[in-house]
Structure formats: C-alpha cells, structure tokens
Protein backbone atom coordinates (compact mmCIF):
# COMPACT_ATOMS: atom_id res chain seq x y z
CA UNK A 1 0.00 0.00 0.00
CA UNK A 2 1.33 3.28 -0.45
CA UNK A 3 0.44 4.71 3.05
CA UNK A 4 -0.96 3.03 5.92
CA UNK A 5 -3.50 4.17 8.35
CA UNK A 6 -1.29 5.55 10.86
CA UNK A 7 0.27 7.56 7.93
CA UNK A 8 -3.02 8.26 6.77
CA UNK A 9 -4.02 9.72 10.69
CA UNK A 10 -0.64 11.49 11.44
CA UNK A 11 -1.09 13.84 8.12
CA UNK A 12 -4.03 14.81 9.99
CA UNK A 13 -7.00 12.84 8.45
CA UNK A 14 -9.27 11.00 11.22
CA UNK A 15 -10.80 7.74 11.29
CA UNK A 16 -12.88 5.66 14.30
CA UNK A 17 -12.78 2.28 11.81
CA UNK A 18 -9.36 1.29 11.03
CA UNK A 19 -10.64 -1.57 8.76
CA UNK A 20 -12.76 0.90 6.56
CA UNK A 21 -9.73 3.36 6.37
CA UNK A 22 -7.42 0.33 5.27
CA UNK A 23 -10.13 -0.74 2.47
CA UNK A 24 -10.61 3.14 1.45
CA UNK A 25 -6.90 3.60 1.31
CA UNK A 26 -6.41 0.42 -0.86
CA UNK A 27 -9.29 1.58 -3.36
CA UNK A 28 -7.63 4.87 -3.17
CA UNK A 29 -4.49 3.35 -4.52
CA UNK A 30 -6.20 1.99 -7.46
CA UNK A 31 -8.05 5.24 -8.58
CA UNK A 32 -4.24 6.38 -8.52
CA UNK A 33 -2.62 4.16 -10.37
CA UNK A 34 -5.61 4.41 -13.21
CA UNK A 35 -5.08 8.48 -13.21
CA UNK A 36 -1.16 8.13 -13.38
CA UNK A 37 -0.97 5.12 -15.27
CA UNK A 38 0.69 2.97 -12.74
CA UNK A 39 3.27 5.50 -12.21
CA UNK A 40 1.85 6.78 -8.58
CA UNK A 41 2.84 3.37 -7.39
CA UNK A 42 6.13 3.55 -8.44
CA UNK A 43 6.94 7.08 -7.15
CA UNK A 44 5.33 6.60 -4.12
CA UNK A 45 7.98 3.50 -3.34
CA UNK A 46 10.87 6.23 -3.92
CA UNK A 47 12.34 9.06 -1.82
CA UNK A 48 12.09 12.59 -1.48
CA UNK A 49 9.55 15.46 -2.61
CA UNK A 50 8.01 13.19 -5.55
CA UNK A 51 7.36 10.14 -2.84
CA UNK A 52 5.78 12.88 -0.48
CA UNK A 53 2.99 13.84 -3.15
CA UNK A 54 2.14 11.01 -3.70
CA UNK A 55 1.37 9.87 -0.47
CA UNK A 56 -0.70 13.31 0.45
CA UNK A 57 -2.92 12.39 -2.81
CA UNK A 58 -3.81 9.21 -1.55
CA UNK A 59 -4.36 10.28 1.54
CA UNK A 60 -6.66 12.89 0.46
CA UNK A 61 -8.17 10.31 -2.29
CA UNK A 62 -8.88 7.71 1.01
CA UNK A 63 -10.25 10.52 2.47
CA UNK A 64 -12.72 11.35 0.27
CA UNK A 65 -13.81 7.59 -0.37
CA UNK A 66 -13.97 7.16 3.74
CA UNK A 67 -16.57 10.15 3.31
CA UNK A 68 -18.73 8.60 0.52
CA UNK A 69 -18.40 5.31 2.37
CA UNK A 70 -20.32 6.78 5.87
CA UNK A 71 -22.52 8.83 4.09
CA UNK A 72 -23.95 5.27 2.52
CA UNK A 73 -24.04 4.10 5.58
CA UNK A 74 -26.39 6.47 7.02
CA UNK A 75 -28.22 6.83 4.18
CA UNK A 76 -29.72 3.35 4.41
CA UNK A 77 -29.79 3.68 8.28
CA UNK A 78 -31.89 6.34 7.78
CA UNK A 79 -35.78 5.14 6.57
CA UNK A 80 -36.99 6.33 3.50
CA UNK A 81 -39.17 8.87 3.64
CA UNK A 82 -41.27 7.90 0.55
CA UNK A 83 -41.13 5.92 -2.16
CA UNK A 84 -43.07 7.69 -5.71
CA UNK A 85 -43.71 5.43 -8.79
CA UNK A 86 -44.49 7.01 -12.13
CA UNK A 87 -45.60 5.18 -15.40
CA UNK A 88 -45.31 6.84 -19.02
CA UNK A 89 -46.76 4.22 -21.31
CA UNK A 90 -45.04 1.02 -20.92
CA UNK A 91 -41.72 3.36 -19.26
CA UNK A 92 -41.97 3.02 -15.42
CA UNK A 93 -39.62 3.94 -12.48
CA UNK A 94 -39.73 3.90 -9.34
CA UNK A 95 -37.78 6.52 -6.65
CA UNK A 96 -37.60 7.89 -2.96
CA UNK A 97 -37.38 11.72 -1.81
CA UNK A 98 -36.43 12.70 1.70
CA UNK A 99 -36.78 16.23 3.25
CA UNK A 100 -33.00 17.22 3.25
CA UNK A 101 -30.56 17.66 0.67
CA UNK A 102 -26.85 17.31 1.61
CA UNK A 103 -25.41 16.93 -1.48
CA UNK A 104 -24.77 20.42 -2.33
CA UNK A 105 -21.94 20.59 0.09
CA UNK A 106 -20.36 16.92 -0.76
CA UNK A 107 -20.52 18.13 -4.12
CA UNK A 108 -18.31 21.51 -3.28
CA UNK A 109 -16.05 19.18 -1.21
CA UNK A 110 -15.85 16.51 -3.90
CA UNK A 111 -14.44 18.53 -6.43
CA UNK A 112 -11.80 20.08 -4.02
CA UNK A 113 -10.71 16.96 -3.26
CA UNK A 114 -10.39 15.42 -7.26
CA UNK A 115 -8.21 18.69 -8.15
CA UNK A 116 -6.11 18.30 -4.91
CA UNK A 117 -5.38 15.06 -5.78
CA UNK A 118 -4.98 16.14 -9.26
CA UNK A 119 -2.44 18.67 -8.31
CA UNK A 120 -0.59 16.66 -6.03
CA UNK A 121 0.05 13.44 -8.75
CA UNK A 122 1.03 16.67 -11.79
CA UNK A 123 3.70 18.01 -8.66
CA UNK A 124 5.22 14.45 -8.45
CA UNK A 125 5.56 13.49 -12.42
CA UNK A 126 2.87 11.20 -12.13
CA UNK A 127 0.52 12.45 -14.83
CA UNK A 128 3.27 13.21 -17.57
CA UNK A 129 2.28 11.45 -20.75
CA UNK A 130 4.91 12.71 -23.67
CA UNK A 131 5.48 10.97 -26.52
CA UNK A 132 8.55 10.20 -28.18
CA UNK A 133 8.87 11.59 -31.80
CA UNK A 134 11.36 9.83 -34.68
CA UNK A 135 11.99 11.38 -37.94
C-alpha cells in the first residue's frame, strides 16, 4: 500500500474504523494508479519530494472515499421517507425523496478533493504522458 493508516491519521486525516480506512486507502491506490498510469505506485515506493505527493494524494483520495463510504451508511440507516412510482406508457420507475438535501456541500467538497489530488500526482511526475517523436 502506499500509506498506511497511521500515515493516513498522522497527516491529519481521522478515522474511528481502522478496517474501513485500510479498504478506502487500498481503493484509493487503485483510482491512482488508473489516473497516473501505474506511475503513482512507483513514485510513491521512492524518496524525497516526488514520494511525499504522492502519499498526500492518496491520503486525500482515502479521504474522500472514507466520506462517501459513511454517508452510505447512514443513508440506508436512515428510513426512507417515501417511495413515488411514475408510469409513461409502458416506461416506469420507481424513486424515494427525503426532506433534506446534503449533497450540495459533498458536491463543493468533492471537487476540491479530485483537483487536490490532481495537483498533487502533476507536482510528483505522475501524470506526464509525452510521446517520443522519430523522424
């Protein structure tokens, strides 16, 4: 793994399940290696600034799954609030409102976290893709 969860606490991220934060760091690792092309592994097994980055963006990529991961949970703690059907024709789907919205501010937070992590894999070399040209 590229950090572990004590790594993942001491850069100041918390966490009350250990075994969630180990599954959301591994997951974490994969969305990395997909963006950088199996470079953030690499780096991250090196020294220096480069090693650091890479680390931080997984931390902050863990972070944001752990988030996603306990807002599931509650979500299907919490009991629906009502379930709507409509039919058009032979077309028919069925869905549930609830009274509160909290997406807006995920949302917000989301996005801050995809162009941290963004920034942090460009700052270590992880997203370079040239090409080599031959005449």
């Amino acid at each position: 793994m590229i950090i572990s969860v004590e790594e993942f606490k001491e850069m100041g991220f918390s966490s009350s399940d250990d075994e969630l934060t180990a599954d959301c760091i591994k997951r974490a690792e994969y969305v990395l290696n997909g963006l950088s092309g199996g470079r953030a592994i690499l780096v991250s097994h090196t020294s220096g600034a480069c090693a650091e980055y890479v680390k931080q963006a997984c931390a902050f990529q863990a972070n944001a799954i752990l988030r996603e991961e306990k807002a599931l949970r509650e979500q299907s703690a919490e009991p629906e609030k009502s379930i709507e059907k409509a039919t058009i024709g032979d077309f028919s789907y069925t869905y549930s409102s609830s009274g509160s919205d909290k997406s807006s501010g995920a949302d917000i937070r989301t996005l801050d976290t995809n162009l941290t992590v963004i920034r942090l894999l460009r700052a270590a070399g992880c997203l370079y893709t040239g090409t080599e040209v031959s005449e």
